[in-house]
PDB file of N, CA and C in Angstrom:
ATOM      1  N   UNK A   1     124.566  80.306  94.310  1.00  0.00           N
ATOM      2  CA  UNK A   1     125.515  79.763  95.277  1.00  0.00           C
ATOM      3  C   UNK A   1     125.971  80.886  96.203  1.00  0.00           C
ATOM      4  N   UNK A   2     125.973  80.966  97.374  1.00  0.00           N
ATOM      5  CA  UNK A   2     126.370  81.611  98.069  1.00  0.00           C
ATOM      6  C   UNK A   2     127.982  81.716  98.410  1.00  0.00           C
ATOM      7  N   UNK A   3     128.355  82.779  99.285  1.00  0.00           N
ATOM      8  CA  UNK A   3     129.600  83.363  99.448  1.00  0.00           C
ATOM      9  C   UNK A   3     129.869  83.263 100.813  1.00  0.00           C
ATOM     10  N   UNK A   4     130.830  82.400 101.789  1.00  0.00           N
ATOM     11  CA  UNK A   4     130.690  81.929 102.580  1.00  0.00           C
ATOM     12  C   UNK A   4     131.650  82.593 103.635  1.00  0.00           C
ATOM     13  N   UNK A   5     131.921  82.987 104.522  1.00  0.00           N
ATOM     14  CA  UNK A   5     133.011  83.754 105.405  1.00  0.00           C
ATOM     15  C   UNK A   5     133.920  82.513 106.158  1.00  0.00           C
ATOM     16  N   UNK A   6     135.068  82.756 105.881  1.00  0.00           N
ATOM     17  CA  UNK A   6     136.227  82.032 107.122  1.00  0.00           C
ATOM     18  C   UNK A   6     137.193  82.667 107.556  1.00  0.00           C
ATOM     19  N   UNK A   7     137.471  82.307 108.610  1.00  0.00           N
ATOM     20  CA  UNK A   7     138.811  82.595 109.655  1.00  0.00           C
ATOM     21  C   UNK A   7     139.756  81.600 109.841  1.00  0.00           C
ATOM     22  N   UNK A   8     140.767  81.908 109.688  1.00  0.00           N
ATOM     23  CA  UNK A   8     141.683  80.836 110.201  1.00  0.00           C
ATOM     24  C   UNK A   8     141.801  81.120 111.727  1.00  0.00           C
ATOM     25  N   UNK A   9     141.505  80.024 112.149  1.00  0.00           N
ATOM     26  CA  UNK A   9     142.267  80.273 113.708  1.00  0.00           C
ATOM     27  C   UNK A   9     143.613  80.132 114.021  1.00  0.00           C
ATOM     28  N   UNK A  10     145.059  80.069 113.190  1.00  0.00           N
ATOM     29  CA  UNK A  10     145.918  79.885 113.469  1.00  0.00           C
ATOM     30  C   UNK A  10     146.818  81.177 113.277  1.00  0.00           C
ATOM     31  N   UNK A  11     146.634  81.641 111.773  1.00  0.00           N
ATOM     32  CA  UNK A  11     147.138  83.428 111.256  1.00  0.00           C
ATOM     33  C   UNK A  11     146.003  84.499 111.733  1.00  0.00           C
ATOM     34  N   UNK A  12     144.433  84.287 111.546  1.00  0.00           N
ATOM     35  CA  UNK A  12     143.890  84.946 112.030  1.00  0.00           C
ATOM     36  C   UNK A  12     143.401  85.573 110.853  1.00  0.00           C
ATOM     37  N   UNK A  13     143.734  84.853 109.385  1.00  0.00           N
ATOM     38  CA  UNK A  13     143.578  85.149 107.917  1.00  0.00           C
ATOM     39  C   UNK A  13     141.987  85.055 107.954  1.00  0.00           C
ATOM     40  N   UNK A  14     141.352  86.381 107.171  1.00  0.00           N
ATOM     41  CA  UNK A  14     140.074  86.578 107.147  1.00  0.00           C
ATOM     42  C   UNK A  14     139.378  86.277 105.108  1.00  0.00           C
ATOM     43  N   UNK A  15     138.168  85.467 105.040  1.00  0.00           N
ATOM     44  CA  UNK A  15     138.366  85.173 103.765  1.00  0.00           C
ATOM     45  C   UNK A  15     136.897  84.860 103.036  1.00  0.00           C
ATOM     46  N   UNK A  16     136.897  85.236 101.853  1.00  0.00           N
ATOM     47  CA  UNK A  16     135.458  84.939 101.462  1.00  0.00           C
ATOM     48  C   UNK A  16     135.409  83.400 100.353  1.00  0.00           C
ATOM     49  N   UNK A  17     134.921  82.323 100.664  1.00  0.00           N
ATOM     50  CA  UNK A  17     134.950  81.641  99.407  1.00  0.00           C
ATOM     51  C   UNK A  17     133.640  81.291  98.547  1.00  0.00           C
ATOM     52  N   UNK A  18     133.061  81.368  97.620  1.00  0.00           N
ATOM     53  CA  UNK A  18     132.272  80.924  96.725  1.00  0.00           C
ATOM     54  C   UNK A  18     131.818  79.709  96.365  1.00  0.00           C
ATOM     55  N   UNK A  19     130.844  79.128  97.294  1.00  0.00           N
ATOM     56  CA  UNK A  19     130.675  77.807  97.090  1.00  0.00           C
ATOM     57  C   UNK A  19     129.323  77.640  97.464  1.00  0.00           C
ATOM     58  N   UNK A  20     128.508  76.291  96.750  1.00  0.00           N
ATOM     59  CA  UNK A  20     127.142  75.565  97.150  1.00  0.00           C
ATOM     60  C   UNK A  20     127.392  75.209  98.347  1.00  0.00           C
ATOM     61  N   UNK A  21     126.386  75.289  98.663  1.00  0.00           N
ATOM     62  CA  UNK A  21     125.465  74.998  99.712  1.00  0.00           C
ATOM     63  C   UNK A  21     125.833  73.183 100.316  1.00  0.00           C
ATOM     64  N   UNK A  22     125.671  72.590  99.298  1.00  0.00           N
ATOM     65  CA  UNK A  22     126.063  70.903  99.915  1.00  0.00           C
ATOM     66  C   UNK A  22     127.465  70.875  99.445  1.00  0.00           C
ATOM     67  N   UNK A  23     128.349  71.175  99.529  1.00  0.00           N
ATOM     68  CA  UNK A  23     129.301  71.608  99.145  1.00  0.00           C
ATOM     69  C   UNK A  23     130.161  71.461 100.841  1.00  0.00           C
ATOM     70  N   UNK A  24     131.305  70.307 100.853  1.00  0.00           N
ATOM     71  CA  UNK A  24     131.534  70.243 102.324  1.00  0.00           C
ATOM     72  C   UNK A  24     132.843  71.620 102.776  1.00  0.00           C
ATOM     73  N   UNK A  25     132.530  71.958 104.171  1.00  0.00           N
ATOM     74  CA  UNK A  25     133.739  73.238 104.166  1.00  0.00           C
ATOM     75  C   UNK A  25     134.796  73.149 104.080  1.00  0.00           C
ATOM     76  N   UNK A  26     135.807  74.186 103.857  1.00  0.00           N
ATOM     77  CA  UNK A  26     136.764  74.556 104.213  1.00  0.00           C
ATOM     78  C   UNK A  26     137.133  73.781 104.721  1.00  0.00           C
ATOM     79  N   UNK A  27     138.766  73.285 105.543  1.00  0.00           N
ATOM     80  CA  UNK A  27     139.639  72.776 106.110  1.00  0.00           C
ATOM     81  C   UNK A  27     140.692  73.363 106.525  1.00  0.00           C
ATOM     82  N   UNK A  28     141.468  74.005 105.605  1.00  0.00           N
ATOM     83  CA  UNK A  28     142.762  74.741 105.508  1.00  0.00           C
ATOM     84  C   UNK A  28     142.682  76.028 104.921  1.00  0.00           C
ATOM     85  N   UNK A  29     143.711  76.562 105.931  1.00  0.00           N
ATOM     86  CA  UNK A  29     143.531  77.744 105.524  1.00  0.00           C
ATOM     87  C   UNK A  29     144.370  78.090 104.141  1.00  0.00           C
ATOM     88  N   UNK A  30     144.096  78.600 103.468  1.00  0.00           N
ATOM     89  CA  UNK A  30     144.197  79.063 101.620  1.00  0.00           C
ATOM     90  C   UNK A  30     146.058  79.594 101.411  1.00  0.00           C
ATOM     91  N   UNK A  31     146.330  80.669 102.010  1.00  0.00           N
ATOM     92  CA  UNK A  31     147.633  81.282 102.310  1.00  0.00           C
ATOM     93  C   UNK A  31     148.649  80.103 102.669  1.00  0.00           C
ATOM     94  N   UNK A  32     149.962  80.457 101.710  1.00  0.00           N
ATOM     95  CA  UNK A  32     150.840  79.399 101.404  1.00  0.00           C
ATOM     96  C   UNK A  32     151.459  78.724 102.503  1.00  0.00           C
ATOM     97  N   UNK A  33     151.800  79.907 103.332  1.00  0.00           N
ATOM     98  CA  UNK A  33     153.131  79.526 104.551  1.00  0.00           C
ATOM     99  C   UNK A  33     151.844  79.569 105.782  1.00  0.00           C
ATOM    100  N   UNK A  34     150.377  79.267 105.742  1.00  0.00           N
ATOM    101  CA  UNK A  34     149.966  78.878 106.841  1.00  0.00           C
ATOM    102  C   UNK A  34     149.468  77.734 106.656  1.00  0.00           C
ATOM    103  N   UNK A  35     149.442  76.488 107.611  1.00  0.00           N
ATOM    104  CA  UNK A  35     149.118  75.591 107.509  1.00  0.00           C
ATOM    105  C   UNK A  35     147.407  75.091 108.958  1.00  0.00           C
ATOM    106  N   UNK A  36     147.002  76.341 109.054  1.00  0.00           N
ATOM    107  CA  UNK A  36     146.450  76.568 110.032  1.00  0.00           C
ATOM    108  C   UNK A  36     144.407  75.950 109.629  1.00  0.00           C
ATOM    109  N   UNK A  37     143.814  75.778 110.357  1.00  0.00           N
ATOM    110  CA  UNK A  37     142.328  75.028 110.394  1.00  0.00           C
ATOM    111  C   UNK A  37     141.629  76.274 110.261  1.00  0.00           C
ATOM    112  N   UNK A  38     140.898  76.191 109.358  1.00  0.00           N
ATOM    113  CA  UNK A  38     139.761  77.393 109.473  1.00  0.00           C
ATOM    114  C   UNK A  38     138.565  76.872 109.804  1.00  0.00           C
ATOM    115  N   UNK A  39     137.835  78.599 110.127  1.00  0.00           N
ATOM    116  CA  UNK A  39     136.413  78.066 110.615  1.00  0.00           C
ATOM    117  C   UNK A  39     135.447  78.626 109.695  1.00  0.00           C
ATOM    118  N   UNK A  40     134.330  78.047 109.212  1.00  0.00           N
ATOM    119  CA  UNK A  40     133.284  79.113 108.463  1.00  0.00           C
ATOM    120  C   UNK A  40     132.632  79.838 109.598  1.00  0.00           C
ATOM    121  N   UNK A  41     132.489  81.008 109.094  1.00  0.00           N
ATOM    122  CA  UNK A  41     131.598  82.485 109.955  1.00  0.00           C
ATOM    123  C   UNK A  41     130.010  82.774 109.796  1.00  0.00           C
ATOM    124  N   UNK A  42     129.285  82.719 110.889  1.00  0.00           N
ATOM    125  CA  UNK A  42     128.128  82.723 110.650  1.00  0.00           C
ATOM    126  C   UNK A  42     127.713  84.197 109.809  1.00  0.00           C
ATOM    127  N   UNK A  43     126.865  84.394 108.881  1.00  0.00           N
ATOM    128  CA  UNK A  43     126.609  85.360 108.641  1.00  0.00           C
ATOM    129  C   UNK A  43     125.286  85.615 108.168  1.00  0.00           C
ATOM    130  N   UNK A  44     125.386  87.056 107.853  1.00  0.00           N
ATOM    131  CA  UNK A  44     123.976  87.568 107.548  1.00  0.00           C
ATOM    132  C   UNK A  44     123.095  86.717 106.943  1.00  0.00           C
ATOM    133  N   UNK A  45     124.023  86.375 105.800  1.00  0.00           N
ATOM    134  CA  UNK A  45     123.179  85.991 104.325  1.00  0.00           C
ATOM    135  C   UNK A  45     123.598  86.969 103.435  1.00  0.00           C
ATOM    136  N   UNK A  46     123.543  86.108 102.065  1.00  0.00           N
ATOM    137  CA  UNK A  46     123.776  87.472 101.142  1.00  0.00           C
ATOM    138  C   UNK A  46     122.631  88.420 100.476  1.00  0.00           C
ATOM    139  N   UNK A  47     122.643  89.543 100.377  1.00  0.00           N
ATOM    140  CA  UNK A  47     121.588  90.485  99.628  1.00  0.00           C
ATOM    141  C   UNK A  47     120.799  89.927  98.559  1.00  0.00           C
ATOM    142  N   UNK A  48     119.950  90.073  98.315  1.00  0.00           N
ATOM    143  CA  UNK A  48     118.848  89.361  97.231  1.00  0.00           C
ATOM    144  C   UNK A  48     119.141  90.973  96.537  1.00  0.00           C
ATOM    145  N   UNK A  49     119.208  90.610  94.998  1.00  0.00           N
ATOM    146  CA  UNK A  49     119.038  91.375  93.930  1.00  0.00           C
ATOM    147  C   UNK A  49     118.269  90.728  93.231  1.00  0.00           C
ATOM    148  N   UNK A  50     117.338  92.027  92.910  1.00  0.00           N
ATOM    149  CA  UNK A  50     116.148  92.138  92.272  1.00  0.00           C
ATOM    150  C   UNK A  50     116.564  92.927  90.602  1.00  0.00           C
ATOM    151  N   UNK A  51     116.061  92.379  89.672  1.00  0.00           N
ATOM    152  CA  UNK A  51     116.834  92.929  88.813  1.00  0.00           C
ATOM    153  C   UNK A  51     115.427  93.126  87.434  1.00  0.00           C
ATOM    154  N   UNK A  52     115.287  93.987  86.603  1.00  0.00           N
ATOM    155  CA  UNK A  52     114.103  94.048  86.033  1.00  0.00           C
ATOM    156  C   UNK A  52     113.503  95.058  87.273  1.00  0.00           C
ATOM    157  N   UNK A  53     111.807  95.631  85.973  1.00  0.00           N
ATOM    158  CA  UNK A  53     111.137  96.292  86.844  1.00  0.00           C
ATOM    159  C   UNK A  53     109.822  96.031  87.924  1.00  0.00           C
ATOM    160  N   UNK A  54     109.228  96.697  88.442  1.00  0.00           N
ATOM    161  CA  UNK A  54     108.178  95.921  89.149  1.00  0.00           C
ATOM    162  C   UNK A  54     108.249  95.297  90.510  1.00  0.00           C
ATOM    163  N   UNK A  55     109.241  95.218  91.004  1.00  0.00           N
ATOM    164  CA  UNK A  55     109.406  94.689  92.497  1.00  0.00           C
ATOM    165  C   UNK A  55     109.070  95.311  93.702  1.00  0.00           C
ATOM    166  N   UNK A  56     107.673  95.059  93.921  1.00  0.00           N
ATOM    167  CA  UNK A  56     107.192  95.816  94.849  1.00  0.00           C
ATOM    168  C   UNK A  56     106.519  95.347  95.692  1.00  0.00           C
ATOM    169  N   UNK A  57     106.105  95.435  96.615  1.00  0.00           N
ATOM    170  CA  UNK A  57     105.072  94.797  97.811  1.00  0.00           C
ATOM    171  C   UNK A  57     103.731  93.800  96.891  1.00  0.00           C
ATOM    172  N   UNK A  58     103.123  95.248  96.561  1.00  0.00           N
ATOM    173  CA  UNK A  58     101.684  94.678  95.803  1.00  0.00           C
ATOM    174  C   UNK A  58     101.644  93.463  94.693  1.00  0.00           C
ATOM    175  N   UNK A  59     102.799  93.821  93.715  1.00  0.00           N
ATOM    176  CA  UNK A  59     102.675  92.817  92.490  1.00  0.00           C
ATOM    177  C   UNK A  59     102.214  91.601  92.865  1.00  0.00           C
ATOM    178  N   UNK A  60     102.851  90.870  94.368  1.00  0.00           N
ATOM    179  CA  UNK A  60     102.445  89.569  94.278  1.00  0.00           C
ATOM    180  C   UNK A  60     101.113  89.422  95.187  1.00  0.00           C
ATOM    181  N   UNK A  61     100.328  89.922  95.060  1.00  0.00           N
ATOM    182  CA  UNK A  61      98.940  89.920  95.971  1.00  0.00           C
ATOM    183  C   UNK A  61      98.341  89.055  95.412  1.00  0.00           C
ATOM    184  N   UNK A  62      97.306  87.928  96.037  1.00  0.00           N
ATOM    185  CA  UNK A  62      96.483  87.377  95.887  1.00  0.00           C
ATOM    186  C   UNK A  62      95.333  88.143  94.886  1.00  0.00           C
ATOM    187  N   UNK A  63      94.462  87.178  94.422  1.00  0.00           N
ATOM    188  CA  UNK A  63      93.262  87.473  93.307  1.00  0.00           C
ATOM    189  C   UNK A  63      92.303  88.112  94.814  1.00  0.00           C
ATOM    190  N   UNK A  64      91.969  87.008  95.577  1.00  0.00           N
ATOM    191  CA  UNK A  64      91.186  87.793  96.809  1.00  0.00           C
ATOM    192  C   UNK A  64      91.113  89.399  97.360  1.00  0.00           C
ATOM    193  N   UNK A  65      92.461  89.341  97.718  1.00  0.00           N
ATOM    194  CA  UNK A  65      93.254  90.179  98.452  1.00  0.00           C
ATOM    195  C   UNK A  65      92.916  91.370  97.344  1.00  0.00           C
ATOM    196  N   UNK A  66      92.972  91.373  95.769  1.00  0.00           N
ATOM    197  CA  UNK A  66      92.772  92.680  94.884  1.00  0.00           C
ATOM    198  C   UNK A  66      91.144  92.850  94.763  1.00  0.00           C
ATOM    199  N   UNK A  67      90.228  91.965  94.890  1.00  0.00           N
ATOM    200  CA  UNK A  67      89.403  92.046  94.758  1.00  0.00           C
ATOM    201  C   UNK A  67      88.664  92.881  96.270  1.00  0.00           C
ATOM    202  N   UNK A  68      89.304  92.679  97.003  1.00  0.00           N
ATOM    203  CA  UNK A  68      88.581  93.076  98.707  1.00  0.00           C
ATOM    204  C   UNK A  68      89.112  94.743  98.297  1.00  0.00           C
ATOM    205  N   UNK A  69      90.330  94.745  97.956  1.00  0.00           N
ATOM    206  CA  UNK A  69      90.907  96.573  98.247  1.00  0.00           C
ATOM    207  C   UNK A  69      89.936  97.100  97.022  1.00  0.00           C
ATOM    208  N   UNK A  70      89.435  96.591  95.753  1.00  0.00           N
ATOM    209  CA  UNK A  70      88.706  97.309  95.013  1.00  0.00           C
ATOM    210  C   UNK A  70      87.500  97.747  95.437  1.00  0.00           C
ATOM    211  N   UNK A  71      87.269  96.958  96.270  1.00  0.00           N
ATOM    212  CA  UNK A  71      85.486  96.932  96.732  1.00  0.00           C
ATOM    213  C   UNK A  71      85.521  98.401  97.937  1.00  0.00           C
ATOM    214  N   UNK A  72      86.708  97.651  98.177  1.00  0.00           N
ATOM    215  CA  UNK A  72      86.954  99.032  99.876  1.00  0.00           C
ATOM    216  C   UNK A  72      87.355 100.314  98.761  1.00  0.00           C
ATOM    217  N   UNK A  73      88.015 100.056  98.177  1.00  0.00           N
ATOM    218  CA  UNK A  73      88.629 101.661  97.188  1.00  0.00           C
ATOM    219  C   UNK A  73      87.179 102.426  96.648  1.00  0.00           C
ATOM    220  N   UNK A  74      86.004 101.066  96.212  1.00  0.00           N
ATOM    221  CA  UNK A  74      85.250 101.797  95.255  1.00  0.00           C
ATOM    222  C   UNK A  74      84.062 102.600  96.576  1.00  0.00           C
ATOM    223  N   UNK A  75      83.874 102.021  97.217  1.00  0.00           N
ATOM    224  CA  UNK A  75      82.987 101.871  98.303  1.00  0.00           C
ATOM    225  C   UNK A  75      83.261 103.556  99.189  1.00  0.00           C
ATOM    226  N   UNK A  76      84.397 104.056  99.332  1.00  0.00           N
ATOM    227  CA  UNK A  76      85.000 105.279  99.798  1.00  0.00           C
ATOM    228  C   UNK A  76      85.199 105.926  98.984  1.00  0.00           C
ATOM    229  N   UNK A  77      84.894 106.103  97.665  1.00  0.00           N
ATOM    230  CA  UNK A  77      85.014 107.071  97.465  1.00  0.00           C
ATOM    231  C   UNK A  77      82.993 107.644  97.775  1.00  0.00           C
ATOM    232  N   UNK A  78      82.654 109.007  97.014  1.00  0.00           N
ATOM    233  CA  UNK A  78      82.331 109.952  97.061  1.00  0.00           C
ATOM    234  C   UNK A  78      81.053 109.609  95.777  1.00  0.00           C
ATOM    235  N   UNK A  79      79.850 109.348  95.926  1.00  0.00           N
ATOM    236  CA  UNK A  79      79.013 109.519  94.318  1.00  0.00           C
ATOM    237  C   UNK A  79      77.932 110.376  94.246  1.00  0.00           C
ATOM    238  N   UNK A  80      78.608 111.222  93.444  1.00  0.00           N
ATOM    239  CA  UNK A  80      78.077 112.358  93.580  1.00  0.00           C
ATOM    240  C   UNK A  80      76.919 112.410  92.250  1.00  0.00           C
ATOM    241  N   UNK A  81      76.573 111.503  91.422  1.00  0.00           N
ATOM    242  CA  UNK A  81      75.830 111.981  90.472  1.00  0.00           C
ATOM    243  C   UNK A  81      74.516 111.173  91.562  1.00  0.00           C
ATOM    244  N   UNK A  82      74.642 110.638  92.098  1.00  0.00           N
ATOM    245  CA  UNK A  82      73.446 110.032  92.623  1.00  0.00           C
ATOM    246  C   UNK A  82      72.747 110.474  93.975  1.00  0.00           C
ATOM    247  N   UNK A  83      74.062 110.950  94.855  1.00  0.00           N
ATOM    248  CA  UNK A  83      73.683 111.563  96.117  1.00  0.00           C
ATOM    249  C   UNK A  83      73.076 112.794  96.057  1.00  0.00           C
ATOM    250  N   UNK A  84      73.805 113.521  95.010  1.00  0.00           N
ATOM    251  CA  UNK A  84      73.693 115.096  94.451  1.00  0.00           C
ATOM    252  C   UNK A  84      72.363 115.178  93.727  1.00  0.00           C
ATOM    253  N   UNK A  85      71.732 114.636  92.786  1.00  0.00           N
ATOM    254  CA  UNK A  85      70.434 114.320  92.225  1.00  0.00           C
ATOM    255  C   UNK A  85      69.466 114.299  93.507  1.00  0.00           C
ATOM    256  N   UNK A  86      69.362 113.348  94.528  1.00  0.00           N
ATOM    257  CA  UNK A  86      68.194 113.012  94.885  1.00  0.00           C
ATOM    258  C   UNK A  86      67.984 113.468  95.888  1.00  0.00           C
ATOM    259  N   UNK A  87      69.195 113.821  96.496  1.00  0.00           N
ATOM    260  CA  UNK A  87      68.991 115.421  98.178  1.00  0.00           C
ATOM    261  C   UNK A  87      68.440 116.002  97.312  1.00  0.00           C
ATOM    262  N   UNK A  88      69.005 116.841  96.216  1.00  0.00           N
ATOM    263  CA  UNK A  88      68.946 118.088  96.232  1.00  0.00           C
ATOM    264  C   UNK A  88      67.291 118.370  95.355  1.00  0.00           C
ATOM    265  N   UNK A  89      67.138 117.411  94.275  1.00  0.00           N
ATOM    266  CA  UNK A  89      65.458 117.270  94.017  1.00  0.00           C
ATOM    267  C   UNK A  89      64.579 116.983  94.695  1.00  0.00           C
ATOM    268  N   UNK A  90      64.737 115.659  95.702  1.00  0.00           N
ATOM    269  CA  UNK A  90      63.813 115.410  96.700  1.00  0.00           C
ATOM    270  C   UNK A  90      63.503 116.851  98.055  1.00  0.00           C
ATOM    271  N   UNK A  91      64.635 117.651  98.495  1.00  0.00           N
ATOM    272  CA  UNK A  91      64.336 118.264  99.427  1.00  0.00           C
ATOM    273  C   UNK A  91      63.342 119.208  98.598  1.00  0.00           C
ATOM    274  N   UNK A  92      63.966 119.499  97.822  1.00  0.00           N
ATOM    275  CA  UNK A  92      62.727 120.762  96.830  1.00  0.00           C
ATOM    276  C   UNK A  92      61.505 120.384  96.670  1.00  0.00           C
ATOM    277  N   UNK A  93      61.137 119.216  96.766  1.00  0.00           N
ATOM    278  CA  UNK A  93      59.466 118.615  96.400  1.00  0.00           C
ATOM    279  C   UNK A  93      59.016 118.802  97.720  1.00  0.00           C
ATOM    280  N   UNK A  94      59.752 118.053  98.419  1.00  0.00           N
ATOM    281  CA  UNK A  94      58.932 117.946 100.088  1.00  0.00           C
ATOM    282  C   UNK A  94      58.539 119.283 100.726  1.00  0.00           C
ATOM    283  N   UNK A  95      59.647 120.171 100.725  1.00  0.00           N
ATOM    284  CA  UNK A  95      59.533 121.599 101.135  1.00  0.00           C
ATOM    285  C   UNK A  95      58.339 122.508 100.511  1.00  0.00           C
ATOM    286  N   UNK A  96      58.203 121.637  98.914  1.00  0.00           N
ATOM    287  CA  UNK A  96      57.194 122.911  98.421  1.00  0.00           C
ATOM    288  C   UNK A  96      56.324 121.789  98.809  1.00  0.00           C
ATOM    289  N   UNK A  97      55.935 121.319  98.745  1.00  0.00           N
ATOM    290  CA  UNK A  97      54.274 120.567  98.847  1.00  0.00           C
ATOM    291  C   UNK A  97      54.218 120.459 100.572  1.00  0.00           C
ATOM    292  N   UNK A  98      54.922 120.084 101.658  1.00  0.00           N
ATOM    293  CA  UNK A  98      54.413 119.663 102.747  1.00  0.00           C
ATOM    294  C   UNK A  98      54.242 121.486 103.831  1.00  0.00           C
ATOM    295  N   UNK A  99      55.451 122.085 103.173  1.00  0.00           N
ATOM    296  CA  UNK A  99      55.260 123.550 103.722  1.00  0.00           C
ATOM    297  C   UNK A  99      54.177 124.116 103.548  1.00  0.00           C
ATOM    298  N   UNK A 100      54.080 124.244 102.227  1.00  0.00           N
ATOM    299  CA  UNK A 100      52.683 125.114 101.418  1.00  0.00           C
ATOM    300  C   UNK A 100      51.486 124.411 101.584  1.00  0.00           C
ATOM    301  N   UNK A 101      51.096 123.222 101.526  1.00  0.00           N
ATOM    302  CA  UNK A 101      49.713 122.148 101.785  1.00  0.00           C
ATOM    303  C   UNK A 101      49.626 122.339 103.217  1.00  0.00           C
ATOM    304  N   UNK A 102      50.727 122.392 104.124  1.00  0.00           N
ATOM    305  CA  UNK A 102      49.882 121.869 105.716  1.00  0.00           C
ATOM    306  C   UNK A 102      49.422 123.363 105.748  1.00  0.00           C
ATOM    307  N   UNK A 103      50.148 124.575 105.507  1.00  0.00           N
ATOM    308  CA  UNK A 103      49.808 125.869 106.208  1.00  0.00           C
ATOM    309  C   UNK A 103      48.209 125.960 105.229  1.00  0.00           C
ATOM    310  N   UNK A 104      48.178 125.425 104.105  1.00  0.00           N
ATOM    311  CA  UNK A 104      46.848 125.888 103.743  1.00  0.00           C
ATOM    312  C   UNK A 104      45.755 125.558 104.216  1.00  0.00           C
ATOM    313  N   UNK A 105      45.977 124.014 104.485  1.00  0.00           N
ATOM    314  CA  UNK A 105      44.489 122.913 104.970  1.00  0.00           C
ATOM    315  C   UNK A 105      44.371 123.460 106.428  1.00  0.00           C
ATOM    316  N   UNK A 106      45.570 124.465 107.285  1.00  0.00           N
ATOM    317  CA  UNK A 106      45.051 124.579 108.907  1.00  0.00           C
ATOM    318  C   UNK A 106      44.381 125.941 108.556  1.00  0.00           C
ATOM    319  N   UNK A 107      44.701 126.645 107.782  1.00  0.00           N
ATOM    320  CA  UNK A 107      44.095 128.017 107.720  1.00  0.00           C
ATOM    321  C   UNK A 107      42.266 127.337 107.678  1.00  0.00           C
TER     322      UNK A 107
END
Protein backbone atom coordinates (compact mmCIF):
# COMPACT_ATOMS: atom_id res chain seq x y z
CA UNK A 1 0.00 0.00 0.00
CA UNK A 2 1.37 3.09 -0.71
CA UNK A 3 2.00 6.45 1.23
CA UNK A 4 0.15 9.21 -0.20
CA UNK A 5 1.06 13.17 0.17
CA UNK A 6 -1.64 16.00 1.17
CA UNK A 7 -2.00 19.62 1.65
CA UNK A 8 -4.57 21.32 3.11
CA UNK A 9 -5.45 24.28 1.25
CA UNK A 10 -6.91 26.13 4.07
CA UNK A 11 -3.80 25.91 7.11
CA UNK A 12 -1.41 24.96 4.49
CA UNK A 13 -0.92 21.61 6.86
CA UNK A 14 1.53 19.29 5.00
CA UNK A 15 0.87 15.34 5.53
CA UNK A 16 1.63 11.79 4.72
CA UNK A 17 -1.26 9.15 4.93
CA UNK A 18 -1.00 5.33 4.43
CA UNK A 19 -3.51 3.99 2.35
CA UNK A 20 -4.58 1.47 -0.81
CA UNK A 21 -4.73 2.37 -3.79
CA UNK A 22 -8.82 1.96 -4.32
CA UNK A 23 -9.09 3.40 -1.25
CA UNK A 24 -11.22 6.88 -1.83
CA UNK A 25 -9.12 10.28 -0.69
CA UNK A 26 -8.78 12.37 1.83
CA UNK A 27 -11.43 15.13 2.45
CA UNK A 28 -10.47 16.92 5.59
CA UNK A 29 -7.85 18.06 6.78
CA UNK A 30 -6.61 15.69 9.99
CA UNK A 31 -5.56 18.73 12.61
CA UNK A 32 -8.28 19.48 15.20
CA UNK A 33 -9.00 23.30 14.99
CA UNK A 34 -8.77 23.09 11.05
CA UNK A 35 -11.68 22.38 9.31
CA UNK A 36 -10.06 23.02 5.93
CA UNK A 37 -10.30 20.55 2.27
CA UNK A 38 -7.23 18.86 1.40
CA UNK A 39 -5.64 17.95 -1.69
CA UNK A 40 -3.59 14.68 -2.49
CA UNK A 41 0.06 15.62 -3.99
CA UNK A 42 1.30 14.19 -6.99
CA UNK A 43 4.36 12.32 -6.34
CA UNK A 44 7.31 10.43 -7.19
CA UNK A 45 6.20 7.10 -6.10
CA UNK A 46 7.59 5.29 -3.36
CA UNK A 47 11.19 3.51 -3.44
CA UNK A 48 11.06 -0.22 -4.25
CA UNK A 49 13.08 -2.23 -1.63
CA UNK A 50 14.75 -5.04 -2.62
CA UNK A 51 15.46 -7.16 0.22
CA UNK A 52 17.49 -10.68 0.12
CA UNK A 53 20.48 -11.27 -2.15
CA UNK A 54 20.91 -11.28 -5.90
CA UNK A 55 19.21 -8.23 -7.31
CA UNK A 56 20.84 -7.43 -10.21
CA UNK A 57 20.36 -6.58 -13.87
CA UNK A 58 21.37 -10.15 -15.20
CA UNK A 59 19.46 -12.58 -12.77
CA UNK A 60 16.35 -12.04 -14.74
CA UNK A 61 17.66 -12.69 -18.36
CA UNK A 62 15.98 -14.76 -20.69
CA UNK A 63 17.17 -18.63 -21.49
CA UNK A 64 17.93 -17.03 -25.17
CA UNK A 65 19.50 -14.01 -24.14
CA UNK A 66 22.20 -16.52 -21.76
CA UNK A 67 22.62 -18.72 -24.35
CA UNK A 68 23.66 -15.89 -27.22
CA UNK A 69 26.31 -14.11 -24.45
CA UNK A 70 27.83 -17.75 -23.94
CA UNK A 71 28.36 -18.37 -27.52
CA UNK A 72 29.77 -14.59 -27.94
CA UNK A 73 31.89 -15.12 -24.45
CA UNK A 74 33.13 -18.57 -25.77
CA UNK A 75 33.74 -17.50 -29.36
CA UNK A 76 36.31 -14.39 -28.06
CA UNK A 77 38.12 -15.81 -26.23
CA UNK A 78 41.69 -17.04 -27.40
CA UNK A 79 42.41 -21.22 -28.28
CA UNK A 80 45.43 -21.70 -27.94
CA UNK A 81 45.90 -25.52 -27.77
CA UNK A 82 44.66 -25.67 -31.32
CA UNK A 83 45.88 -22.46 -33.00
CA UNK A 84 49.32 -22.97 -31.22
CA UNK A 85 49.67 -26.78 -32.45
CA UNK A 86 48.98 -26.30 -36.07
CA UNK A 87 50.87 -22.73 -37.02
CA UNK A 88 53.52 -23.68 -35.28
CA UNK A 89 53.90 -27.62 -36.70
CA UNK A 90 52.50 -26.90 -40.00
CA UNK A 91 54.93 -23.83 -40.71
CA UNK A 92 57.91 -26.24 -39.79
CA UNK A 93 56.87 -28.96 -42.43
CA UNK A 94 56.22 -26.54 -45.27
CA UNK A 95 59.47 -24.55 -44.71
CA UNK A 96 61.55 -27.74 -44.51
CA UNK A 97 60.18 -29.64 -47.46
CA UNK A 98 59.09 -26.72 -49.97
CA UNK A 99 62.49 -24.59 -49.14
CA UNK A 100 64.87 -27.54 -49.32
CA UNK A 101 62.93 -29.65 -52.40
CA UNK A 102 62.42 -26.55 -54.78
CA UNK A 103 66.23 -25.31 -54.31
CA UNK A 104 67.26 -28.96 -55.01
CA UNK A 105 65.08 -30.04 -58.17
CA UNK A 106 66.31 -26.27 -59.85
CA UNK A 107 69.93 -26.98 -59.12
Amino acid sequence: MPTYDYVCEKCGHRFEFFQGMNDEKLKDCPKEDCDGAVKRLLGTGAGIIFKGGGFYETDYRSESYKRGAKKESEASKPKESKSGDSSGSGSKADTGASGGGGAAKDE
